[in-house]
PDB file of N, CA and C in Angstrom:
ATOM      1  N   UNK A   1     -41.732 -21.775 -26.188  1.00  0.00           N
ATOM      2  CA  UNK A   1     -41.335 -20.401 -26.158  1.00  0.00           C
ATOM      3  C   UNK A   1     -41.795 -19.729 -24.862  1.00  0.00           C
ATOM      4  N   UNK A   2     -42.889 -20.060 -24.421  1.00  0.00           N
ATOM      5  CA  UNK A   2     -43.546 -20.034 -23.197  1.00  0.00           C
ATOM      6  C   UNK A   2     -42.504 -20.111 -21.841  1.00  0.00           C
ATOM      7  N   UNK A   3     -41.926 -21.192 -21.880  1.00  0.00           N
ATOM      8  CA  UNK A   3     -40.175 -21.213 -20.786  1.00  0.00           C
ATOM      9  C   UNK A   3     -39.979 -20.383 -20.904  1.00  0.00           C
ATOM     10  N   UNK A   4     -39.095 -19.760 -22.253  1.00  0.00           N
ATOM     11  CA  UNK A   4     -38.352 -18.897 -22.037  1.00  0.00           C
ATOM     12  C   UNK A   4     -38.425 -17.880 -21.621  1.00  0.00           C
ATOM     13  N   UNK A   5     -39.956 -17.400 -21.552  1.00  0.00           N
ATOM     14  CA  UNK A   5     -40.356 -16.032 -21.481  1.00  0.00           C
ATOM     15  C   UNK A   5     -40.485 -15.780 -20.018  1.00  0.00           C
ATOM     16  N   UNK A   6     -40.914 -17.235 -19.287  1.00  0.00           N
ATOM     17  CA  UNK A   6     -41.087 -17.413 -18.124  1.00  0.00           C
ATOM     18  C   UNK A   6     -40.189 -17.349 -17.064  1.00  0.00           C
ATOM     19  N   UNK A   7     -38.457 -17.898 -17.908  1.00  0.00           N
ATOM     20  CA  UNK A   7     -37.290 -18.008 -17.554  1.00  0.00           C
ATOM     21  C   UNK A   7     -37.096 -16.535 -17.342  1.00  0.00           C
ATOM     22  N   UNK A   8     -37.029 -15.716 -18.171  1.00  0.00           N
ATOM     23  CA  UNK A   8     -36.671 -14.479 -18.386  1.00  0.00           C
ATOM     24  C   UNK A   8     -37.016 -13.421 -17.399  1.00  0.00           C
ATOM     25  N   UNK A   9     -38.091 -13.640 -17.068  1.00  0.00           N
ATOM     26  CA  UNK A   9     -38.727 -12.911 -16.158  1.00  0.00           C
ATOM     27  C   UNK A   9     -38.969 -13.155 -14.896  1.00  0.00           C
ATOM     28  N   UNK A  10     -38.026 -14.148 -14.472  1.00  0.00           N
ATOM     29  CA  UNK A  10     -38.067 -14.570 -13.138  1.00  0.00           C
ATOM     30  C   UNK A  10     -36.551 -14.104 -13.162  1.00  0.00           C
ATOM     31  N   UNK A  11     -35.649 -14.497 -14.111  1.00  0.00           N
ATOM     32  CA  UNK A  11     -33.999 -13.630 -14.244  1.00  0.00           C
ATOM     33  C   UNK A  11     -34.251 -11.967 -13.726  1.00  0.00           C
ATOM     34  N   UNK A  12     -35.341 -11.277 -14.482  1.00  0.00           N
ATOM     35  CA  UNK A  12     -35.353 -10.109 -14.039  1.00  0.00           C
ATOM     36  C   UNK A  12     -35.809  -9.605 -12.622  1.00  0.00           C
ATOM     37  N   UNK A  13     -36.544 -10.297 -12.603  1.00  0.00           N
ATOM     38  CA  UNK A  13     -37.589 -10.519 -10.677  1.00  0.00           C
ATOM     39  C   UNK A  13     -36.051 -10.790 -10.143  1.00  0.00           C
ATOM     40  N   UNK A  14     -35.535 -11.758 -10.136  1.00  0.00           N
ATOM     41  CA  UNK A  14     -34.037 -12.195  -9.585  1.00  0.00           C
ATOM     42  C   UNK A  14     -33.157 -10.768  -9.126  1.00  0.00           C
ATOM     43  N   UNK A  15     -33.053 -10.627 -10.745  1.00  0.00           N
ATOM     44  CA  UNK A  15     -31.879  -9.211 -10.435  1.00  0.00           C
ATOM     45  C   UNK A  15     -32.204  -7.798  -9.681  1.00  0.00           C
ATOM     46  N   UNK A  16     -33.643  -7.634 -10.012  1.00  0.00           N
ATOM     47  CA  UNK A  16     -33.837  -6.461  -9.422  1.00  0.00           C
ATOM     48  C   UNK A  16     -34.382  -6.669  -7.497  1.00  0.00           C
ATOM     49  N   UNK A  17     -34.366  -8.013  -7.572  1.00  0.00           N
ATOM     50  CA  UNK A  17     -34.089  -8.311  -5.791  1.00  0.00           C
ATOM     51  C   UNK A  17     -32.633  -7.972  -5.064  1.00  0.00           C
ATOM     52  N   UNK A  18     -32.180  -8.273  -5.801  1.00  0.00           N
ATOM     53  CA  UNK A  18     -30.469  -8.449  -5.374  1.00  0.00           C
ATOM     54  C   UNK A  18     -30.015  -6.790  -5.398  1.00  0.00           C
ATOM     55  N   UNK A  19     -30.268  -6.242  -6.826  1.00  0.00           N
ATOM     56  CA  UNK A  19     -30.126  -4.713  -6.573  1.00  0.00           C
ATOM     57  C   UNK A  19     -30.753  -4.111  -5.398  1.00  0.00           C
ATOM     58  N   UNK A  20     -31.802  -4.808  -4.903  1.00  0.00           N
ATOM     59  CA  UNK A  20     -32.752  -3.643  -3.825  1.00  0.00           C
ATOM     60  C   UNK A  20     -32.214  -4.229  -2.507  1.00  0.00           C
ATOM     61  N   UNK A  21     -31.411  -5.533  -2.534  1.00  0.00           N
ATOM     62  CA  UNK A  21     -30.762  -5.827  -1.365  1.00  0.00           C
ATOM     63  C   UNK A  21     -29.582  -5.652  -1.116  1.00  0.00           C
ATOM     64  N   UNK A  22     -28.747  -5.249  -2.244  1.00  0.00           N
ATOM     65  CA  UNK A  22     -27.488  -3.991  -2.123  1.00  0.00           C
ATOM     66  C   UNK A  22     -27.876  -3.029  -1.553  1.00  0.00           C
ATOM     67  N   UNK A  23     -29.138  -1.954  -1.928  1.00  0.00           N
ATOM     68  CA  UNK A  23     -29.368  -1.226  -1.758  1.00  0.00           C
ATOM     69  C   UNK A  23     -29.320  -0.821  -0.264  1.00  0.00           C
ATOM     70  N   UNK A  24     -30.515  -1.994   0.693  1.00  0.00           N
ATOM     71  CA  UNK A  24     -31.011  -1.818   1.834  1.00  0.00           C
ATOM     72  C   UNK A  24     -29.792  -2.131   2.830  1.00  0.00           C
ATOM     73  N   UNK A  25     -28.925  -2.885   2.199  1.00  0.00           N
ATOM     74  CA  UNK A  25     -27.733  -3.269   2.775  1.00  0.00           C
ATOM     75  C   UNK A  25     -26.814  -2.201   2.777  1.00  0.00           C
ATOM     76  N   UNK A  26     -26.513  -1.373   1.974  1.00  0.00           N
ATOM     77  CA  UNK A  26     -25.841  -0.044   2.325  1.00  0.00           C
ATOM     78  C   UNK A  26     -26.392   0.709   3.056  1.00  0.00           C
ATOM     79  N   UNK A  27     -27.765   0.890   3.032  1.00  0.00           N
ATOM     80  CA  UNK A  27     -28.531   1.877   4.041  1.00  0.00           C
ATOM     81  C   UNK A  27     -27.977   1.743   5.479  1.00  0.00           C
ATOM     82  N   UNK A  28     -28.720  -0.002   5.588  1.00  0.00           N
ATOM     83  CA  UNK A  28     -28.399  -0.310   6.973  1.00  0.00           C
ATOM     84  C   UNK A  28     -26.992   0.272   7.052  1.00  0.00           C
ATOM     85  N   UNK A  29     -26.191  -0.242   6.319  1.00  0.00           N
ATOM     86  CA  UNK A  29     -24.661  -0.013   6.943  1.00  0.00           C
ATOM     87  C   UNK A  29     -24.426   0.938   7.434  1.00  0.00           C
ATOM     88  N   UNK A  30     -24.529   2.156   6.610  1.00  0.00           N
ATOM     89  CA  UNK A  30     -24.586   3.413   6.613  1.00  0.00           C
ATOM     90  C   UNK A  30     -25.632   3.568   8.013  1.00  0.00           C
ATOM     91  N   UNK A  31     -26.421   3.099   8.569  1.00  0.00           N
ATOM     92  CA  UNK A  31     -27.424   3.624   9.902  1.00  0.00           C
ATOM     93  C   UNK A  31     -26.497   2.931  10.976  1.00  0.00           C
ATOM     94  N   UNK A  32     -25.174   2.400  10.807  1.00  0.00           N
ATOM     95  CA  UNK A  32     -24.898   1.789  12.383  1.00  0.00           C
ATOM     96  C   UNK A  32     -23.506   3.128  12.769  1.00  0.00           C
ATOM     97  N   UNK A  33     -23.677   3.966  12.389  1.00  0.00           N
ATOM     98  CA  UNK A  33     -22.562   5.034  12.279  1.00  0.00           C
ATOM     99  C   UNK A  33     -21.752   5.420  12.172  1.00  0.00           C
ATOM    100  N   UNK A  34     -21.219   4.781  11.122  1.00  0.00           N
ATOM    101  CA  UNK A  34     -20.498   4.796  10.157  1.00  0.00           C
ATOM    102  C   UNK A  34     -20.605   4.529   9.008  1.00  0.00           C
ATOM    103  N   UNK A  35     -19.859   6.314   8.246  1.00  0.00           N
ATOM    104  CA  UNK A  35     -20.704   5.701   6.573  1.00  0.00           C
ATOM    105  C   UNK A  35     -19.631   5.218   5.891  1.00  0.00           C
ATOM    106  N   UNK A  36     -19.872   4.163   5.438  1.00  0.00           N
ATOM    107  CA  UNK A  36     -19.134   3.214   4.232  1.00  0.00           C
ATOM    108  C   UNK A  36     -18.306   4.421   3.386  1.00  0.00           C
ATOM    109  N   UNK A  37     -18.479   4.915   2.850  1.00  0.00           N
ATOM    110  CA  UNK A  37     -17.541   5.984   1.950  1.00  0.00           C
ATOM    111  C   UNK A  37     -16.243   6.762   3.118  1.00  0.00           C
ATOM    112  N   UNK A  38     -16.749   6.969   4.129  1.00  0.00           N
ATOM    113  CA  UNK A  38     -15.725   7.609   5.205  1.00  0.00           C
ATOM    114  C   UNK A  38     -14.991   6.350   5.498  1.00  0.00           C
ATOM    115  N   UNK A  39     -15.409   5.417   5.660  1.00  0.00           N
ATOM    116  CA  UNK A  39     -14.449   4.168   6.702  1.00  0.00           C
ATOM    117  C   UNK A  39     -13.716   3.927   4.925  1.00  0.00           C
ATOM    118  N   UNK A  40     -13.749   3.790   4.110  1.00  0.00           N
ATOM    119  CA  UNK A  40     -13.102   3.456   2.937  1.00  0.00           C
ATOM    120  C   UNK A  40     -12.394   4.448   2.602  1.00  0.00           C
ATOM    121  N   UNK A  41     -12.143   5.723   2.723  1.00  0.00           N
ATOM    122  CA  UNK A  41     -11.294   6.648   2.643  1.00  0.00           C
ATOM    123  C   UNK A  41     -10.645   6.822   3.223  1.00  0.00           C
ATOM    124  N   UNK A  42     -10.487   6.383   4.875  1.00  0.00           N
ATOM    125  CA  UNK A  42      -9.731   6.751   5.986  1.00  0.00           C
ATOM    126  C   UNK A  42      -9.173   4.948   5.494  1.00  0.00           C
ATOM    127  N   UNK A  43     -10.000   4.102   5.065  1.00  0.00           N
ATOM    128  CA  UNK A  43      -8.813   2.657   4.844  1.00  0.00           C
ATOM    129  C   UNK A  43      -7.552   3.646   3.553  1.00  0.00           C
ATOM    130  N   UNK A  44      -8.049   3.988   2.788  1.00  0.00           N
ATOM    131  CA  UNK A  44      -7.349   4.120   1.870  1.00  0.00           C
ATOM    132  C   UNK A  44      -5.828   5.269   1.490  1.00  0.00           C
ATOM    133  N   UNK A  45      -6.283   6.158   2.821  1.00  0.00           N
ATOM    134  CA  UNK A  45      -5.076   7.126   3.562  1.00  0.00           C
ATOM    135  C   UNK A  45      -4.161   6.294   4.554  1.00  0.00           C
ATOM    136  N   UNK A  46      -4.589   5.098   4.888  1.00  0.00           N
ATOM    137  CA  UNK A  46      -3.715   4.320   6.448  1.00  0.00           C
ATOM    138  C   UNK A  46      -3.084   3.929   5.195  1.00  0.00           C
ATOM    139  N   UNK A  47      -3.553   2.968   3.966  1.00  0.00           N
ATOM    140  CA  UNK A  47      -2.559   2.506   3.215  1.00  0.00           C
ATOM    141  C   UNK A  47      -1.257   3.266   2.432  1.00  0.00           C
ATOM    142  N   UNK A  48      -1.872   4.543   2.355  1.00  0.00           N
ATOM    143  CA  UNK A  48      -0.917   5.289   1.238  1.00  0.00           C
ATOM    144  C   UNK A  48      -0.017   5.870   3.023  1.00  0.00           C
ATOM    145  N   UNK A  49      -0.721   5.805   3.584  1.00  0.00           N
ATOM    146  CA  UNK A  49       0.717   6.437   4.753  1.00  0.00           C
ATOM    147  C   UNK A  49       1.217   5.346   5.065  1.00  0.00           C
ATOM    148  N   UNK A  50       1.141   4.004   4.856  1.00  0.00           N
ATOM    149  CA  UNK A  50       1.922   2.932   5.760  1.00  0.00           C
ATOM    150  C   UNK A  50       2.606   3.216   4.077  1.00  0.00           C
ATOM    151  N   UNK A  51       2.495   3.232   3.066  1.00  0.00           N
ATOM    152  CA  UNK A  51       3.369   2.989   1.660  1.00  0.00           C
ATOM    153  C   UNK A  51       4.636   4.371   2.061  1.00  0.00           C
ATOM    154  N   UNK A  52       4.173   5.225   2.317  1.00  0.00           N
ATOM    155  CA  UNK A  52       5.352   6.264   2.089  1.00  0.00           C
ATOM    156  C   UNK A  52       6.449   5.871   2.910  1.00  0.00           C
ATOM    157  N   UNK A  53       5.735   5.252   4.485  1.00  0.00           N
ATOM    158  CA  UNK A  53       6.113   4.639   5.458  1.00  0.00           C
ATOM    159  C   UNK A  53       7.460   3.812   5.202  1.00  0.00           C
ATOM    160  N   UNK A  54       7.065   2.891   4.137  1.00  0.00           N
ATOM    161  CA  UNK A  54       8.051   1.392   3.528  1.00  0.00           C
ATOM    162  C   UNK A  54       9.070   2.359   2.567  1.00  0.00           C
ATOM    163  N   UNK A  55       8.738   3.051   2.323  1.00  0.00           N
ATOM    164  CA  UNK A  55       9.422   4.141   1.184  1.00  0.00           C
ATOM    165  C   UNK A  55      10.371   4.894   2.346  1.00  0.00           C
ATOM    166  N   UNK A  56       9.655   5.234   2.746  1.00  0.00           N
ATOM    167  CA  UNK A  56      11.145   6.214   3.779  1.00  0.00           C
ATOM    168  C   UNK A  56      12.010   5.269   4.838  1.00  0.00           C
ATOM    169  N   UNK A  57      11.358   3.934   4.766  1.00  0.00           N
ATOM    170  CA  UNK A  57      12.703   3.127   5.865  1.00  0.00           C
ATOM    171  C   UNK A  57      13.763   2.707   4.642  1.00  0.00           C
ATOM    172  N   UNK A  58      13.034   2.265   3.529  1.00  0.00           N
ATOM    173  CA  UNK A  58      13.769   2.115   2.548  1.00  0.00           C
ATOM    174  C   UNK A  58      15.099   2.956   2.142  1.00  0.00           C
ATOM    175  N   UNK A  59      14.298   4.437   2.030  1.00  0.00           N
ATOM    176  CA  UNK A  59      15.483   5.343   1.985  1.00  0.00           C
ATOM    177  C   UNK A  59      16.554   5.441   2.736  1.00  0.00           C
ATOM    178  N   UNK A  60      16.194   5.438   4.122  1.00  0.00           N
ATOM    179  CA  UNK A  60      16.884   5.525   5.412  1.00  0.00           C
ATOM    180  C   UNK A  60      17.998   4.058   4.953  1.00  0.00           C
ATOM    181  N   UNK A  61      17.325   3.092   4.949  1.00  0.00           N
ATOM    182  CA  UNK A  61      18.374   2.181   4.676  1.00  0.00           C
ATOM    183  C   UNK A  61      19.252   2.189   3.478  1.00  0.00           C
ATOM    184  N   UNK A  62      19.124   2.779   2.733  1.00  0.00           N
ATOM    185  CA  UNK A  62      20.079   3.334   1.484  1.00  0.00           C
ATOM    186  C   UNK A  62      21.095   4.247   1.564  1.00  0.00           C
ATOM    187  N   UNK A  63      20.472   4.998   2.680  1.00  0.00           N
ATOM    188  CA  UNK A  63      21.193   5.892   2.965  1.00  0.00           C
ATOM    189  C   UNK A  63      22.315   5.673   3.916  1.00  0.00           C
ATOM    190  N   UNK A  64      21.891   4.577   4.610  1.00  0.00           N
ATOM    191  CA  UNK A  64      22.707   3.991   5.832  1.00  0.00           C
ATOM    192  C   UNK A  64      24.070   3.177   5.143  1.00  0.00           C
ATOM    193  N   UNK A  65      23.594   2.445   4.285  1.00  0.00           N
ATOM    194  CA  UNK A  65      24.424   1.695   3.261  1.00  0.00           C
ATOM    195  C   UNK A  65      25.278   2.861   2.535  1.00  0.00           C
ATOM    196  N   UNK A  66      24.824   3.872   1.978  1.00  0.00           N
ATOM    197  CA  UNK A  66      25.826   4.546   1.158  1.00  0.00           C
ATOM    198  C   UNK A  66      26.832   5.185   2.241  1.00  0.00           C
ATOM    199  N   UNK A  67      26.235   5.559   3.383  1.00  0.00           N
ATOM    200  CA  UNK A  67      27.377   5.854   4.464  1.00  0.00           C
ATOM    201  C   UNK A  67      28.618   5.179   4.362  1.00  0.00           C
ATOM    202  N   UNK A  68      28.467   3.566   4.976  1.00  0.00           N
ATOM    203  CA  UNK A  68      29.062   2.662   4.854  1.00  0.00           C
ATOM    204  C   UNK A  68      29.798   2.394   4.178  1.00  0.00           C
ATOM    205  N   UNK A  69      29.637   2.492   3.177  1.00  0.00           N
ATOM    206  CA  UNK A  69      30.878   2.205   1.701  1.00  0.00           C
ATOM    207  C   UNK A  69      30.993   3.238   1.651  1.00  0.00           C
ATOM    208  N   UNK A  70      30.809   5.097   1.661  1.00  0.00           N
ATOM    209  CA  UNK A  70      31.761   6.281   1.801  1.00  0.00           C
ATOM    210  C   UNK A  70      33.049   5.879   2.950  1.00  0.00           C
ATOM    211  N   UNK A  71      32.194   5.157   4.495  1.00  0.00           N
ATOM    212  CA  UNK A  71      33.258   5.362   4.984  1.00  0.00           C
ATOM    213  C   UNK A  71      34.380   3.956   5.248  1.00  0.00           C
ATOM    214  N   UNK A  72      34.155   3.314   4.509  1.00  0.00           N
ATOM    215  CA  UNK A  72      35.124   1.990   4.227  1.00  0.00           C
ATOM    216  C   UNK A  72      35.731   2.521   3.425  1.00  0.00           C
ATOM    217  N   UNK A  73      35.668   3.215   1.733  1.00  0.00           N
ATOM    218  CA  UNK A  73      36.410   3.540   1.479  1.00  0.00           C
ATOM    219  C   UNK A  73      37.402   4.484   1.435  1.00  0.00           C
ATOM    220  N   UNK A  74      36.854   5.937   2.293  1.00  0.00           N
ATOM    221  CA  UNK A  74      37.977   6.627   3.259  1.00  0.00           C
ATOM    222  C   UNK A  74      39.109   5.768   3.782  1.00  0.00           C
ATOM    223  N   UNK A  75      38.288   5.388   4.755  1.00  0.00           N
ATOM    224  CA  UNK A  75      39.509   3.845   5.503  1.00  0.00           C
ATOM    225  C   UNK A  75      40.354   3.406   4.707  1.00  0.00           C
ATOM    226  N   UNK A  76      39.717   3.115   3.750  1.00  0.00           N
ATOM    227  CA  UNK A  76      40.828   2.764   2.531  1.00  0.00           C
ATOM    228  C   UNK A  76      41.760   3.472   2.096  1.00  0.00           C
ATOM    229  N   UNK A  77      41.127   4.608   1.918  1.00  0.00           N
ATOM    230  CA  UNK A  77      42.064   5.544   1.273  1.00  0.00           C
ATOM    231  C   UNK A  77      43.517   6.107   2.279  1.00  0.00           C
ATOM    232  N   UNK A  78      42.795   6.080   3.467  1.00  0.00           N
ATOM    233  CA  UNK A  78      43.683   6.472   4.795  1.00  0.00           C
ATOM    234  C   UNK A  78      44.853   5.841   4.571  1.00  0.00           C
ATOM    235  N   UNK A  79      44.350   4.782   4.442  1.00  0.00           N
ATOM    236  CA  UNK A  79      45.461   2.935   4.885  1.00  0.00           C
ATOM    237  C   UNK A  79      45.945   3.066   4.060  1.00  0.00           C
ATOM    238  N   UNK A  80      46.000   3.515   2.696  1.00  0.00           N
ATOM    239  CA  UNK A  80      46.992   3.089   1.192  1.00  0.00           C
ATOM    240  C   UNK A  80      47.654   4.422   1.718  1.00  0.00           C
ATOM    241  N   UNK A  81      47.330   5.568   2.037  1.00  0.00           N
ATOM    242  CA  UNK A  81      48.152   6.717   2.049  1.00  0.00           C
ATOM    243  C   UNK A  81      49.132   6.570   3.321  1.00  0.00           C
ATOM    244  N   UNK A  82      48.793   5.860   4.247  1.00  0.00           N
ATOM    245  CA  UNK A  82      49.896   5.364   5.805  1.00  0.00           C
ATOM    246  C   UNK A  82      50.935   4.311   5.349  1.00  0.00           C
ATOM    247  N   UNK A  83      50.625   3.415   3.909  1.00  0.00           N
ATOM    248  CA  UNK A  83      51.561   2.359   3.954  1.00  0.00           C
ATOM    249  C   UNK A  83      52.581   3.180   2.951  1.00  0.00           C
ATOM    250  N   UNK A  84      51.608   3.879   2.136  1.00  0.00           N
ATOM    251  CA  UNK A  84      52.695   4.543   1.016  1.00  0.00           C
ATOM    252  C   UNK A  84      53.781   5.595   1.603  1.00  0.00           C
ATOM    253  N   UNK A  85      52.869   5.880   2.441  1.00  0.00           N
ATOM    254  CA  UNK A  85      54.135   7.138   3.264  1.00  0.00           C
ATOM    255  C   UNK A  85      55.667   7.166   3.635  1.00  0.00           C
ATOM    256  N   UNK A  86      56.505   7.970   3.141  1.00  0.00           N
ATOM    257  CA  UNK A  86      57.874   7.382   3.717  1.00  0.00           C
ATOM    258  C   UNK A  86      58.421   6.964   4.941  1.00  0.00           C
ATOM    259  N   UNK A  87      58.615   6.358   5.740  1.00  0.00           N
ATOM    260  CA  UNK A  87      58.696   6.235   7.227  1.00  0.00           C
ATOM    261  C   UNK A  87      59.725   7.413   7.760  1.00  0.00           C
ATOM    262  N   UNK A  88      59.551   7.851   9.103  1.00  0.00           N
ATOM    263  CA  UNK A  88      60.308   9.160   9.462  1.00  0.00           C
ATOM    264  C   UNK A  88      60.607   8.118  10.461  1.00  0.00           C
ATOM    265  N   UNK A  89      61.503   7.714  10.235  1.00  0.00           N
ATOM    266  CA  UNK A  89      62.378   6.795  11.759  1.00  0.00           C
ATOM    267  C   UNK A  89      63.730   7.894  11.856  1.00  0.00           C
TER     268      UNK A  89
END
């Protein structure tokens, strides 16, 4: 029973190292000048502006396409109304 207790408490010695070396490890980070919370917010605005980004070429290209088939089928419509027409010879 003696292990275990021994086990146990070297698990806790363990974990609360690792927490205090998260810890010192954000500090540092945070001391080379730049703080971790700012550089992760400014990542997280480049992403949502490159997304609107893919979103509005998207549109643009939808929009380019619906042109396209408005004006093919004008054309169309032109051409059936020139063949149907009576000829004035």
């Amino acid at each position: 029973m003696e292990r275990n207790s021994n086990a146990a408490a070297v698990a806790w010695i363990a974990l609360i190292a690792a927490i205090l070396a998260l810890i010192l490890a954000w500090v540092a980070y945070n001391r080379t000048g730049v703080d971790l919370e700012e550089q992760i917010q400014m990542e997280v605005e480049e992403a949502v502006d490159e997304v609107n980004l893919e979103e509005a070429v998207s549109d643009i290209q939808q929009g380019a396409s619906d042109a396209l088939e408005a004006t093919e089928q004008a054309a169309q419509e032109v051409a059936d109304e020139v063949d149907n027409s009576p000829e004035t010879e």
